[in-house]
C-alpha atoms as a PDB file:
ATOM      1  CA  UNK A   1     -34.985  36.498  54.956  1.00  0.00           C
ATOM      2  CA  UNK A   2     -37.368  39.513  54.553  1.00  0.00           C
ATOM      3  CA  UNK A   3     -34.007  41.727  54.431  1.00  0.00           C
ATOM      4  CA  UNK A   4     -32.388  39.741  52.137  1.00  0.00           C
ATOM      5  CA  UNK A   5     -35.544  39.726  49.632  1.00  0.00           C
ATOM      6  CA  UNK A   6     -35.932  43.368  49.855  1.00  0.00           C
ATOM      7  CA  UNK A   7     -32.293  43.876  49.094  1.00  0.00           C
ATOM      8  CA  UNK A   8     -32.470  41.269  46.115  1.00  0.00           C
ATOM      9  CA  UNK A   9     -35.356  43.746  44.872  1.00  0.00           C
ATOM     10  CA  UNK A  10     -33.405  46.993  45.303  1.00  0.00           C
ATOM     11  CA  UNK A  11     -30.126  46.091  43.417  1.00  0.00           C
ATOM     12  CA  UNK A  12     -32.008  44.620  40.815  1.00  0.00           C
ATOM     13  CA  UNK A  13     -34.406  47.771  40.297  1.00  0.00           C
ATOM     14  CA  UNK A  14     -30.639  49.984  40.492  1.00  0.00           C
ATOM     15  CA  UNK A  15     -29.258  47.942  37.905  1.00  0.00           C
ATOM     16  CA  UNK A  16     -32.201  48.517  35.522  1.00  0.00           C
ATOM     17  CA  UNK A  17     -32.121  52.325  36.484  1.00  0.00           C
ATOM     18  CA  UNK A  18     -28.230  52.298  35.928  1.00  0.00           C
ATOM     19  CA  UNK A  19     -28.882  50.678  32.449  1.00  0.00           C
ATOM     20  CA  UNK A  20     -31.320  52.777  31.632  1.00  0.00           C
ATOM     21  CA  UNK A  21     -29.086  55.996  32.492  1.00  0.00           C
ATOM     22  CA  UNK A  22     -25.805  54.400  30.724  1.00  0.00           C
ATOM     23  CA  UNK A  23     -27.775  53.363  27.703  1.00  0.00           C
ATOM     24  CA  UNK A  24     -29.236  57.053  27.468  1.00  0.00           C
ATOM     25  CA  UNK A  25     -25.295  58.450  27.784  1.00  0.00           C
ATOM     26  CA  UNK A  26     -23.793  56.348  25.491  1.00  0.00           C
ATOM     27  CA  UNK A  27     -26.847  55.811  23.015  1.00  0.00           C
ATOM     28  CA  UNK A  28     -25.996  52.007  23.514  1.00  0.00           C
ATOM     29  CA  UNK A  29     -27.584  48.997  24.456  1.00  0.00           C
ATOM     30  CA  UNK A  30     -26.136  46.508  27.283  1.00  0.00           C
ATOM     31  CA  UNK A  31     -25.696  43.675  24.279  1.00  0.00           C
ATOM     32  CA  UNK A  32     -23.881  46.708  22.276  1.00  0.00           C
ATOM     33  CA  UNK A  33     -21.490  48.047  24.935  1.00  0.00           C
ATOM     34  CA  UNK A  34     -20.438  44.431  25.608  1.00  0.00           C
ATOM     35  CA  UNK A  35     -19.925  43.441  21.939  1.00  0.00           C
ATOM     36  CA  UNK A  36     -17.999  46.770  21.522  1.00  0.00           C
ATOM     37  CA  UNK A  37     -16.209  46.645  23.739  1.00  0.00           C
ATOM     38  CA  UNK A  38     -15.092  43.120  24.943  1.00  0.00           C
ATOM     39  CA  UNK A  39     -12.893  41.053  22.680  1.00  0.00           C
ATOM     40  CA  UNK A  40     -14.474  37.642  21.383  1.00  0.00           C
ATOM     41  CA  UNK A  41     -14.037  34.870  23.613  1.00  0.00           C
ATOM     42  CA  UNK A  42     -15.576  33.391  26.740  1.00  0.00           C
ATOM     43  CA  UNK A  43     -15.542  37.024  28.031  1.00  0.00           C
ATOM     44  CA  UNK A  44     -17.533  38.158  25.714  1.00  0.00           C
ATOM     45  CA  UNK A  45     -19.782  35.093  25.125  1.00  0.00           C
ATOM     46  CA  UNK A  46     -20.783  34.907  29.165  1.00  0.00           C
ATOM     47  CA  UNK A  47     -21.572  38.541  29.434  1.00  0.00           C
ATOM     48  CA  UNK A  48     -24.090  38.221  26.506  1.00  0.00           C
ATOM     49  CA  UNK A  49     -25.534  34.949  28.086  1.00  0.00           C
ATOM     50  CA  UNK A  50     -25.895  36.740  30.958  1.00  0.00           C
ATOM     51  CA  UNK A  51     -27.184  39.948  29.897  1.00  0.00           C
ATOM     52  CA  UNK A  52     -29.901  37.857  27.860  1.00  0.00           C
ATOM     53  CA  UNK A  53     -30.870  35.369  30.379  1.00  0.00           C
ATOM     54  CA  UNK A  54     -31.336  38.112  33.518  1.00  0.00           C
ATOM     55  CA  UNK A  55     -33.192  40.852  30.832  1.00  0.00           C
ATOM     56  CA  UNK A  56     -36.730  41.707  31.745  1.00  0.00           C
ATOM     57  CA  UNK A  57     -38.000  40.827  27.856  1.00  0.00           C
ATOM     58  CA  UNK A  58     -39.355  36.908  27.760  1.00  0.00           C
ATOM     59  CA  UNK A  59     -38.329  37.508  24.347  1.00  0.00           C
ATOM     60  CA  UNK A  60     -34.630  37.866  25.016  1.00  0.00           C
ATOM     61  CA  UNK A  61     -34.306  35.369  27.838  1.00  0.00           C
ATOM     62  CA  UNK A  62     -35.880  32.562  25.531  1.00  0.00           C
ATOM     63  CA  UNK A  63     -33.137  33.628  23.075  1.00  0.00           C
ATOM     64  CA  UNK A  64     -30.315  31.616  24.240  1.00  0.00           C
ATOM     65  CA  UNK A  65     -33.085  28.155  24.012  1.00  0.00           C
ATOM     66  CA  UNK A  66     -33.341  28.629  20.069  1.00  0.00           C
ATOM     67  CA  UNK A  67     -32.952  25.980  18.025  1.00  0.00           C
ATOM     68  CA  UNK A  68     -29.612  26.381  16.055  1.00  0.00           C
ATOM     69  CA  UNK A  69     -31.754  27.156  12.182  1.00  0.00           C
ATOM     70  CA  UNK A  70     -33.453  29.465  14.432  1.00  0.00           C
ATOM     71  CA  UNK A  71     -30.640  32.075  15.411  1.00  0.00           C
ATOM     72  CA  UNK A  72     -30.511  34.333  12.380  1.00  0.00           C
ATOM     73  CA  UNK A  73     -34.364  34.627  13.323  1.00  0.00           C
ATOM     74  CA  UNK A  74     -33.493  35.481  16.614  1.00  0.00           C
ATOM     75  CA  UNK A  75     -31.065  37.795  15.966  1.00  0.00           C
ATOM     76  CA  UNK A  76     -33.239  40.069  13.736  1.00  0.00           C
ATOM     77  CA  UNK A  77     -36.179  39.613  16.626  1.00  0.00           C
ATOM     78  CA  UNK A  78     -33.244  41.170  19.086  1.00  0.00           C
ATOM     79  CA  UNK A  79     -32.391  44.165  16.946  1.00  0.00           C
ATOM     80  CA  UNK A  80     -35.767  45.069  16.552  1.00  0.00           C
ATOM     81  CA  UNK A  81     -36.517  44.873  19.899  1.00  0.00           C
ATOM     82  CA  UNK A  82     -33.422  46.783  21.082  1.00  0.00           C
ATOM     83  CA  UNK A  83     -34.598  49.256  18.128  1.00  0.00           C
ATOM     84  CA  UNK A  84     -30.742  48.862  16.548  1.00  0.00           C
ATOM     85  CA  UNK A  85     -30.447  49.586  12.919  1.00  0.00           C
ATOM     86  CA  UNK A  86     -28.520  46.838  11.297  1.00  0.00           C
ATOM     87  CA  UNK A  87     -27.577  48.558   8.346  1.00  0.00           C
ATOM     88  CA  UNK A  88     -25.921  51.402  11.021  1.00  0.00           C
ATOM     89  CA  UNK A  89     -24.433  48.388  13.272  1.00  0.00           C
ATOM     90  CA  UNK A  90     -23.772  45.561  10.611  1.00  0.00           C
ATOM     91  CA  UNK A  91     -21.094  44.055  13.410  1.00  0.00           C
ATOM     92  CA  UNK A  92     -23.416  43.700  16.095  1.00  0.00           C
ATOM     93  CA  UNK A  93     -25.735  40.883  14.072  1.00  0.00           C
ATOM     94  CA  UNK A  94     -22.156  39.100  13.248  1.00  0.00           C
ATOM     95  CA  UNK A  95     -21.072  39.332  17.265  1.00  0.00           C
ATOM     96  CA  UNK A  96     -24.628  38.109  18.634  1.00  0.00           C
ATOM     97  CA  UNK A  97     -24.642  35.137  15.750  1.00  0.00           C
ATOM     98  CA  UNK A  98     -21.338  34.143  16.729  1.00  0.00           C
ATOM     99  CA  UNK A  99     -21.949  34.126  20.433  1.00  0.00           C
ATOM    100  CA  UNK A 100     -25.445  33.250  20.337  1.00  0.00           C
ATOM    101  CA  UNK A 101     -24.095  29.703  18.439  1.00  0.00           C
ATOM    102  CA  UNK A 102     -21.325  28.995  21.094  1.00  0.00           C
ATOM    103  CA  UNK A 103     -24.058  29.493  23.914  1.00  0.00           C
ATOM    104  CA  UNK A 104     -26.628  27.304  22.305  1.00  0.00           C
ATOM    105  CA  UNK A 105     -24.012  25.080  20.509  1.00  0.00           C
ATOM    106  CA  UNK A 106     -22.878  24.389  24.755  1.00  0.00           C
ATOM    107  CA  UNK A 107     -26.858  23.509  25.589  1.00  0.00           C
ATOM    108  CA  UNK A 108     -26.650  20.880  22.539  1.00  0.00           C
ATOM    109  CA  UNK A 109     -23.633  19.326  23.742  1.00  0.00           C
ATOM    110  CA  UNK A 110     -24.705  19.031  27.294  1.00  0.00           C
ATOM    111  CA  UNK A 111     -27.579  16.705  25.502  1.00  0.00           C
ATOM    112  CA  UNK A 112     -25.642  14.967  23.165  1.00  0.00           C
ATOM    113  CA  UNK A 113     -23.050  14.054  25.877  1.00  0.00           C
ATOM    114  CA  UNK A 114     -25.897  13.369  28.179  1.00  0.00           C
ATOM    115  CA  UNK A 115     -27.575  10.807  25.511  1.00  0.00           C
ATOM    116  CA  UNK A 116     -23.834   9.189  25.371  1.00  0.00           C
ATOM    117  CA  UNK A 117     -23.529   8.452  29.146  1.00  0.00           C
ATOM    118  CA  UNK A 118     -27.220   7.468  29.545  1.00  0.00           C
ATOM    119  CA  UNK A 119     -26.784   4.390  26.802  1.00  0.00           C
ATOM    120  CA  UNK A 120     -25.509   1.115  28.165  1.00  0.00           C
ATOM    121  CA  UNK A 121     -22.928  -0.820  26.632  1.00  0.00           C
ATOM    122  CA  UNK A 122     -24.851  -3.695  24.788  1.00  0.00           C
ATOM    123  CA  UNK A 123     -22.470  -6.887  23.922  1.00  0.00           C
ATOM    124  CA  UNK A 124     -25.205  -7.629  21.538  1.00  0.00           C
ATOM    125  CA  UNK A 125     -24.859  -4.336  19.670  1.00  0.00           C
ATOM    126  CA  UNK A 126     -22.200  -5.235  16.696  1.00  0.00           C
ATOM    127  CA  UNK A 127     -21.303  -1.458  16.759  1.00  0.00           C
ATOM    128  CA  UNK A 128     -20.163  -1.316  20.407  1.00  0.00           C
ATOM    129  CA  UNK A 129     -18.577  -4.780  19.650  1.00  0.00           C
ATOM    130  CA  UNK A 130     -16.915  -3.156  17.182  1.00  0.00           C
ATOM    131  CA  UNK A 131     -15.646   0.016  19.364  1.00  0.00           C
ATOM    132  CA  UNK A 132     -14.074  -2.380  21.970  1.00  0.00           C
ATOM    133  CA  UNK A 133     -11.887  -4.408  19.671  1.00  0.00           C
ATOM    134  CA  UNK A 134     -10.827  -0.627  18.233  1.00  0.00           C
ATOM    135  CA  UNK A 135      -9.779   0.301  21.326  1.00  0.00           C
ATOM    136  CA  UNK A 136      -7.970  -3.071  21.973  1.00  0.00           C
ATOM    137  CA  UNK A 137      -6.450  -2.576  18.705  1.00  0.00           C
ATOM    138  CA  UNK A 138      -5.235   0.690  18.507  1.00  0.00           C
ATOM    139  CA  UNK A 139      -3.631   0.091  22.110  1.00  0.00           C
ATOM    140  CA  UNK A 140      -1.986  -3.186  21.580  1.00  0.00           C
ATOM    141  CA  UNK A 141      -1.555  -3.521  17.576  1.00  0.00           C
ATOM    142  CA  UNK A 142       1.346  -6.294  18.094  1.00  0.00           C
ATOM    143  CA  UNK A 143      -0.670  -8.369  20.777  1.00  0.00           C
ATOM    144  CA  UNK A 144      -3.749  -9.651  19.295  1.00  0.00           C
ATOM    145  CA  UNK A 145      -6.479 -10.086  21.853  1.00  0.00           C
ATOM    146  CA  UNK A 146      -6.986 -14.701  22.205  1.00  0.00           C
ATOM    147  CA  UNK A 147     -10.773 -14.324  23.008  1.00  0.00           C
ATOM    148  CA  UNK A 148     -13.751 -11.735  23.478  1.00  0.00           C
ATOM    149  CA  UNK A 149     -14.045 -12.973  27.101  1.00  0.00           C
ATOM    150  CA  UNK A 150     -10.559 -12.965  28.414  1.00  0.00           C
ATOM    151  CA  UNK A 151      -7.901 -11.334  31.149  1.00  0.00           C
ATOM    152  CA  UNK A 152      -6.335  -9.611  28.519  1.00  0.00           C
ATOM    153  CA  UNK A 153      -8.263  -7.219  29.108  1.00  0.00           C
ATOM    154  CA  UNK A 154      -6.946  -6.179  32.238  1.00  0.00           C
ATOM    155  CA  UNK A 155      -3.831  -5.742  30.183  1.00  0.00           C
ATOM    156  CA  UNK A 156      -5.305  -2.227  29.122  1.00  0.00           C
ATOM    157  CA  UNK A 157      -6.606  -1.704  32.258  1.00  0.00           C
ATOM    158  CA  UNK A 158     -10.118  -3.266  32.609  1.00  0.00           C
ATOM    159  CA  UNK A 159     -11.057  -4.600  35.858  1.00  0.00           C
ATOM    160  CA  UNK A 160     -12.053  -8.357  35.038  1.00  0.00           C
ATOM    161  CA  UNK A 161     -12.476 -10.145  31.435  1.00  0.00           C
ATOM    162  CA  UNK A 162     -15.442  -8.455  29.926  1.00  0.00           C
ATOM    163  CA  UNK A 163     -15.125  -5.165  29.583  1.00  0.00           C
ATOM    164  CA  UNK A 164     -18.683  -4.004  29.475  1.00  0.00           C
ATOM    165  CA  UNK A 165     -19.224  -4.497  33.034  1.00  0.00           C
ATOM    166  CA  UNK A 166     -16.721  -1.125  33.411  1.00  0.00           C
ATOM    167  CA  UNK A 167     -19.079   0.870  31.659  1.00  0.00           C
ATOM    168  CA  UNK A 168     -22.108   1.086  33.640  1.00  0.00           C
ATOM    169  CA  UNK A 169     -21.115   4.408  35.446  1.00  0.00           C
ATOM    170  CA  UNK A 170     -20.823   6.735  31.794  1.00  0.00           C
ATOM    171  CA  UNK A 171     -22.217   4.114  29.497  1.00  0.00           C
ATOM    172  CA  UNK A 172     -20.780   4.897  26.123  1.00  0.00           C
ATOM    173  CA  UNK A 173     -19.511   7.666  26.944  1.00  0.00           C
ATOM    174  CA  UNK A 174     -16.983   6.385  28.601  1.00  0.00           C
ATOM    175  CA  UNK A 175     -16.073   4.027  25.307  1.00  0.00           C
ATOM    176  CA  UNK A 176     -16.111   7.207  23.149  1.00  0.00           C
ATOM    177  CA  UNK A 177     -13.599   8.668  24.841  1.00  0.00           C
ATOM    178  CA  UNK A 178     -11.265   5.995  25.136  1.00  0.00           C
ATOM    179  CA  UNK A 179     -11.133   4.830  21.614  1.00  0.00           C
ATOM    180  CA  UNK A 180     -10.592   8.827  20.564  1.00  0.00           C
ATOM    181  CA  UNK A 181      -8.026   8.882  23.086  1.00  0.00           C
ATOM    182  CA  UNK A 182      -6.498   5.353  21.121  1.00  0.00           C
ATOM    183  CA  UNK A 183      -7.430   6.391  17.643  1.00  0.00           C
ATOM    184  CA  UNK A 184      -6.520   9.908  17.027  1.00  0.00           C
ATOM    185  CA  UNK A 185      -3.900  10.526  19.665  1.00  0.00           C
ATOM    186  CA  UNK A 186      -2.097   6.997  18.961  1.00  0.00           C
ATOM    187  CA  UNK A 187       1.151   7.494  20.348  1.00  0.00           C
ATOM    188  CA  UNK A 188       0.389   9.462  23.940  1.00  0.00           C
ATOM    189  CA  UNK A 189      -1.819   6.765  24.858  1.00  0.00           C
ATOM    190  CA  UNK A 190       0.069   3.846  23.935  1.00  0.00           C
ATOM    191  CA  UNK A 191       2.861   5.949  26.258  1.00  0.00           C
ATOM    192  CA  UNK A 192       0.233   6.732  28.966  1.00  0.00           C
ATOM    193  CA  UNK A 193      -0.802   2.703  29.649  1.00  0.00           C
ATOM    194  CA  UNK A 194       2.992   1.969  29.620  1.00  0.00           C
ATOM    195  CA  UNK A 195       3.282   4.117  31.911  1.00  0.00           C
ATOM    196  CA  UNK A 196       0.368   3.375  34.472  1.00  0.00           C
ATOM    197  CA  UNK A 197       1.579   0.018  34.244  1.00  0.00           C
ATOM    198  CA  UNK A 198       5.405   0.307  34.778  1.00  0.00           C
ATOM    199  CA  UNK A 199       5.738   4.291  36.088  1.00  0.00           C
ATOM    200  CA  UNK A 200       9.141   3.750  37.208  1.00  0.00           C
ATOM    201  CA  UNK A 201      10.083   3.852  33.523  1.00  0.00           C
ATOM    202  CA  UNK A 202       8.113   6.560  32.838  1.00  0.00           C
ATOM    203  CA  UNK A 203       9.456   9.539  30.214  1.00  0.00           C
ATOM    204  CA  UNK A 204      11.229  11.299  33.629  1.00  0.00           C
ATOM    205  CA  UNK A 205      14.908  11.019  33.347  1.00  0.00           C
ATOM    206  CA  UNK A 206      16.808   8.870  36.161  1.00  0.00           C
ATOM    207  CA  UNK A 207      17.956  12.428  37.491  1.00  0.00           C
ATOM    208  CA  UNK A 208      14.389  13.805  37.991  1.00  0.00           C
ATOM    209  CA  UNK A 209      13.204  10.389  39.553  1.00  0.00           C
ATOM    210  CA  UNK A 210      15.958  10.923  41.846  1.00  0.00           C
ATOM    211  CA  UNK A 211      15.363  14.645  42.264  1.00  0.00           C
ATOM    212  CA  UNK A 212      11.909  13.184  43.475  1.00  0.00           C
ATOM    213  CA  UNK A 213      13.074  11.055  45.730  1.00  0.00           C
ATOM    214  CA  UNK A 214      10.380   8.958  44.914  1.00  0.00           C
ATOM    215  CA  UNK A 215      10.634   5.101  46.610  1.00  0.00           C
ATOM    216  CA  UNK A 216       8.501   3.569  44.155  1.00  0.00           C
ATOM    217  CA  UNK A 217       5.742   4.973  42.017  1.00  0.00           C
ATOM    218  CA  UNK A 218       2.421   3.601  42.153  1.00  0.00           C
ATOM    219  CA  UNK A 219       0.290   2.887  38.596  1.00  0.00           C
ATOM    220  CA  UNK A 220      -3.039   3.100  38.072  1.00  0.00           C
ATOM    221  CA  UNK A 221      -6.159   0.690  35.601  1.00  0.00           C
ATOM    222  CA  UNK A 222      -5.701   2.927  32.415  1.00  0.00           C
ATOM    223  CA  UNK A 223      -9.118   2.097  31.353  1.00  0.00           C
ATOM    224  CA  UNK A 224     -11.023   2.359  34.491  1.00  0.00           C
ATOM    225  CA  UNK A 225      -9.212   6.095  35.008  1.00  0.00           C
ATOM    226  CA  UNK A 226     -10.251   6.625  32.025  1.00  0.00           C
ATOM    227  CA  UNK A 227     -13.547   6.170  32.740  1.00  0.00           C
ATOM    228  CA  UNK A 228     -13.445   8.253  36.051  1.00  0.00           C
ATOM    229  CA  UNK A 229     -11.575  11.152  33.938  1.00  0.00           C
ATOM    230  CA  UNK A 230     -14.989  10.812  31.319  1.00  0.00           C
ATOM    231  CA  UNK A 231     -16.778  11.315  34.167  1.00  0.00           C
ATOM    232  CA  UNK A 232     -14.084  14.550  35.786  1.00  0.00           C
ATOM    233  CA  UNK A 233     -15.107  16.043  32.166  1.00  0.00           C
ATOM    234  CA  UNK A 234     -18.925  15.526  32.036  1.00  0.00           C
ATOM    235  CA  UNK A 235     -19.094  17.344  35.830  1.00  0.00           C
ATOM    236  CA  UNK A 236     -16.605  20.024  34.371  1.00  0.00           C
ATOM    237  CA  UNK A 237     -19.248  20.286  31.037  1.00  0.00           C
ATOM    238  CA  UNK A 238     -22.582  20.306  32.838  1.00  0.00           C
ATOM    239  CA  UNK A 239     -22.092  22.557  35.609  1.00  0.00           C
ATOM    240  CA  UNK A 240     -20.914  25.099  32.901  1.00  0.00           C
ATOM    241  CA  UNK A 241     -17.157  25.351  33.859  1.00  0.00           C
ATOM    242  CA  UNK A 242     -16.185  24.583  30.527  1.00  0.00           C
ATOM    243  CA  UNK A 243     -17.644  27.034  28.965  1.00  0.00           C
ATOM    244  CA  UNK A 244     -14.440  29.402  29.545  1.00  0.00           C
ATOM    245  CA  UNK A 245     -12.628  26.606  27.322  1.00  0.00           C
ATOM    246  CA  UNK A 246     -15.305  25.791  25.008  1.00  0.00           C
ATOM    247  CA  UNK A 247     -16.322  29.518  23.985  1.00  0.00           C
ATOM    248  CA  UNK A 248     -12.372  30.405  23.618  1.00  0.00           C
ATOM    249  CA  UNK A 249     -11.687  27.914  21.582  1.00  0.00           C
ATOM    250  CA  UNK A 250     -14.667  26.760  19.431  1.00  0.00           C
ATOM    251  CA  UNK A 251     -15.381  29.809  17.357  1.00  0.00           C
ATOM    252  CA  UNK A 252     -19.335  28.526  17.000  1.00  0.00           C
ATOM    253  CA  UNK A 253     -20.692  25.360  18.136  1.00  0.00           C
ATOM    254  CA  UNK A 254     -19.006  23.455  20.606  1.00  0.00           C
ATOM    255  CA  UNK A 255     -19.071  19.541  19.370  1.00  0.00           C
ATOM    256  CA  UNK A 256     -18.701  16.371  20.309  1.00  0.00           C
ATOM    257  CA  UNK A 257     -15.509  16.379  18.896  1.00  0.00           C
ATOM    258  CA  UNK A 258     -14.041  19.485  21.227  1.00  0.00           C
ATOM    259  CA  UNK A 259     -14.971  17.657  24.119  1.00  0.00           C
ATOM    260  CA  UNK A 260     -13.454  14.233  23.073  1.00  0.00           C
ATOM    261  CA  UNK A 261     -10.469  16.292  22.700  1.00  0.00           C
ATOM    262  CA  UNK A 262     -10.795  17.888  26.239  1.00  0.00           C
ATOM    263  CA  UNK A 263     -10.800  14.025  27.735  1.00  0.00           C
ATOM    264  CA  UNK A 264      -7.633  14.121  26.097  1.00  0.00           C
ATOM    265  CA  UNK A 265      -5.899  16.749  27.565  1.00  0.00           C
ATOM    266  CA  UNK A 266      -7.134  16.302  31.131  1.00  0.00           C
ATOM    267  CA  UNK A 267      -6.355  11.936  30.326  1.00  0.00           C
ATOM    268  CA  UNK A 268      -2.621  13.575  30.047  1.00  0.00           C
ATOM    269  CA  UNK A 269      -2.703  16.050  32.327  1.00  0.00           C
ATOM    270  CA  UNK A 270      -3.790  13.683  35.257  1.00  0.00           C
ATOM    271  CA  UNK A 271      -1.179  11.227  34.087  1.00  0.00           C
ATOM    272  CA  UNK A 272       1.380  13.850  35.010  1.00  0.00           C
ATOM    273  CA  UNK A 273      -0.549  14.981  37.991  1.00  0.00           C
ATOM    274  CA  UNK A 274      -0.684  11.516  39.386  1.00  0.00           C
ATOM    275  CA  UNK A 275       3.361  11.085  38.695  1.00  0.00           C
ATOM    276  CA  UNK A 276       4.098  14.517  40.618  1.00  0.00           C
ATOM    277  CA  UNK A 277       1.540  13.241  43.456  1.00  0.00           C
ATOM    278  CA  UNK A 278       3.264   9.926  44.072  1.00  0.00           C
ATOM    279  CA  UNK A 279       0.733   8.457  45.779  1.00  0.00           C
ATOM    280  CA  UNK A 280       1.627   5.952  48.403  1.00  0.00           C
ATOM    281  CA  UNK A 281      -0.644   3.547  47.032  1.00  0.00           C
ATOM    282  CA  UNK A 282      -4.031   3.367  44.602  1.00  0.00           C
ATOM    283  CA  UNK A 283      -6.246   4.175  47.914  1.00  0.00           C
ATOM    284  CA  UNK A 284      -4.829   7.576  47.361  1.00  0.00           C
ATOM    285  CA  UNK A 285      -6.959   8.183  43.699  1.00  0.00           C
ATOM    286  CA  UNK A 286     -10.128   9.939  45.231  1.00  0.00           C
ATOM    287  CA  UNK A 287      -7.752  12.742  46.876  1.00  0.00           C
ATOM    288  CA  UNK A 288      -5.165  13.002  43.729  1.00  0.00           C
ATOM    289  CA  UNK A 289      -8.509  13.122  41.304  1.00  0.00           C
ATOM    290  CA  UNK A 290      -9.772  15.903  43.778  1.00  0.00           C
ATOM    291  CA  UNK A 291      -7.154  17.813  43.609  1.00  0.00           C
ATOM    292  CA  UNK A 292      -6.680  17.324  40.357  1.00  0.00           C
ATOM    293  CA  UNK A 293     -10.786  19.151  39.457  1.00  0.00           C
ATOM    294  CA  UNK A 294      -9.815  21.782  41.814  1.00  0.00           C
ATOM    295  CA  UNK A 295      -6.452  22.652  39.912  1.00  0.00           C
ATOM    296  CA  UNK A 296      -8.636  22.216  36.498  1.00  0.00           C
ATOM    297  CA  UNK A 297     -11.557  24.528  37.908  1.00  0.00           C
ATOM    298  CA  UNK A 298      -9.050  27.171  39.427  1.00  0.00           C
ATOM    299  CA  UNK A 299      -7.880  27.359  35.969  1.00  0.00           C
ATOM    300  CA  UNK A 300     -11.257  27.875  34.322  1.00  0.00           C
ATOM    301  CA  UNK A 301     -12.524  30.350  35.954  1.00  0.00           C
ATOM    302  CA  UNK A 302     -10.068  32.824  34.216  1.00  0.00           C
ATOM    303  CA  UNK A 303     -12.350  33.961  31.429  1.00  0.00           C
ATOM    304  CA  UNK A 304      -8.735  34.050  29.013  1.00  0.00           C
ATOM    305  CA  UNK A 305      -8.292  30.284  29.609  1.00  0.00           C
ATOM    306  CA  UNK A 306      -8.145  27.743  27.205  1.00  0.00           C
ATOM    307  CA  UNK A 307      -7.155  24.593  28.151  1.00  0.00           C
ATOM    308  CA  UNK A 308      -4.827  24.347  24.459  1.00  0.00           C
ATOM    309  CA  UNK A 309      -4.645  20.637  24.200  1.00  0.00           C
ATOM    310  CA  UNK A 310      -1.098  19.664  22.489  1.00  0.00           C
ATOM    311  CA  UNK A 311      -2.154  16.399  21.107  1.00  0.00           C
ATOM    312  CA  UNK A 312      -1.959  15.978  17.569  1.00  0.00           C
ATOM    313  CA  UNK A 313      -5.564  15.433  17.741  1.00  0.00           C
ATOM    314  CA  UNK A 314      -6.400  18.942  18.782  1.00  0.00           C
ATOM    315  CA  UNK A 315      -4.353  20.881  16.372  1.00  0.00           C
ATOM    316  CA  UNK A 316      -6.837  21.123  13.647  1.00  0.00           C
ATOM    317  CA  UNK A 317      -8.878  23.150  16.977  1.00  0.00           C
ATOM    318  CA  UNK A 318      -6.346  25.206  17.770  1.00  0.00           C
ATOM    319  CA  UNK A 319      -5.257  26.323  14.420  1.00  0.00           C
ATOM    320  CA  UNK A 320      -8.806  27.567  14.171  1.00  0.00           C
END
């Protein structure tokens, strides 16, 4: 332990030395070199997180905890610290701004999806009333739903008649993404519950069913997955592994918005995951969904990656 304390020590003192000789060669700062010479994107965006958060300056490791009104402050408080003429490096201010709002526009989200999932469903609040007939509606438009209370519901994929007893894991959360799933990306759910509820007849032809060799293909409770794939994303979003997506796509602020659309894109990518799994039977959805974060982290931790959603939803983002 005493080795590994004295080691911790030494390569952080060499790191400050080797800063202090490469800024003195180059006549650049770390937060320079890195917006110089680092294209914009996650790769840039984590370096200057993590060049911030591990400097020896309270000043600069508070930095990335600004309010948003705050940053242009922040950003003149840097320069003047790092003694950088802005008028000489008018770039640099528009880099830091740009990644200084992705990194605190991530710490917002984090809290605004937090305040989401920590809300219960209340069947006394006409708004979340509201929400659940949306979703109802914009799934099954030529079925009308008989009753509030009613198996219907399992139609969709709800476990019993009410609903709100399905929501006590991500609380509305888990409503919010569903009914963006229903609203704004219409057709590919509508497609998705057919299919969890009749996969044979999926959108494979009868050729690559047979190429499969699948004996029989095994649905899954729309709803309810979508539920656990609310909760896949919120993991993916707090432990920072979406920040490779989120910073390559979202040229500032992250929202609420690029995250609904992220549910979207990993609702349809475990759909097809689940098909090419062919589980032998619904016991099998804690190792598919496993599998399924692995694949999904593997690919985030390229610093290039964006997870491009191509739901109609998400073209407005990727236009961007």
């Amino acid at each position: 332990m005493f080795v590994q304390v004295c080691l911790y020590f030494y390569c952080k003192c060499l790191w400050r030395c080797l800063k202090f000789v490469v800024r003195k060669l180059t006549g650049q700062c770390e937060l320079q070199r890195i917006c110089y010479n680092t294209k914009p994107g996650a790769a840039r965006t984590m370096k200057i997180e993590a060049s911030l958060k591990g400097s020896k300056s309270k000043r600069l490791q508070t930095s990335v905890n600004v309010h948003p009104d705050a940053i242009e402050k922040t950003i003149d408080d840097i320069m003047e610290l790092k003694r950088i003429n802005p008028d000489v490096n008018p770039q640099l201010g528009v880099s830091l701004q740009a990644c200084l709002l992705q990194i605190v526009g991530y710490r917002n989200l984090i809290a605004e999806v937090e305040k989401l999932r920590r809300e219960p469903y209340d069947s006394e609040n006409p708004q979340h009333e509201e929400m659940l007939l949306k979703l109802w509606k914009c799934l099954k438009p030529n079925s009308p739903l008989k009753a509030r209370i009613s198996k219907q519901w399992c139609e969709i994929g709800f476990q019993g008649d009410d609903p709100k007893t399905d929501f006590r894991g991500m609380g509305l959360l888990g409503l919010y993404n569903l009914v963006y799933f229903a609203e704004w990306d219409t057709e590919i759910a509508q497609q998705v519950l057919t299919d969890s509820l009749h996969p044979k007849y999926s959108q494979l032809s009868k050729a690559e069913w047979e190429k499969k060799k699948f004996d029989k293909a095994i649905g899954y409770s729309f709803a309810i997955v979508g539920i656990n794939i609310t909760d896949l994303a919120y993991n993916l979003l707090v432990s920072g592994a979406l920040k490779t997506h989120f910073y390559n796509v979202a040229p500032e602020a992250p929202t609420l918005t690029h995250f609904q659309q992220t549910f979207c894109y990993l609702m349809h990518e475990f759909h097809k995951f689940w098909i090419d799994e062919d589980p032998l039977d619904i016991m099998e959805f804690n190792r598919v969904r496993e599998k399924f974060y692995k694949r999904i982290l593997r690919q985030l931790q390229n610093p290039e990656m964006a997870l491009c959603p191509h739901f109609a939803a998400s073209e407005s983002l990727i236009n961007m």
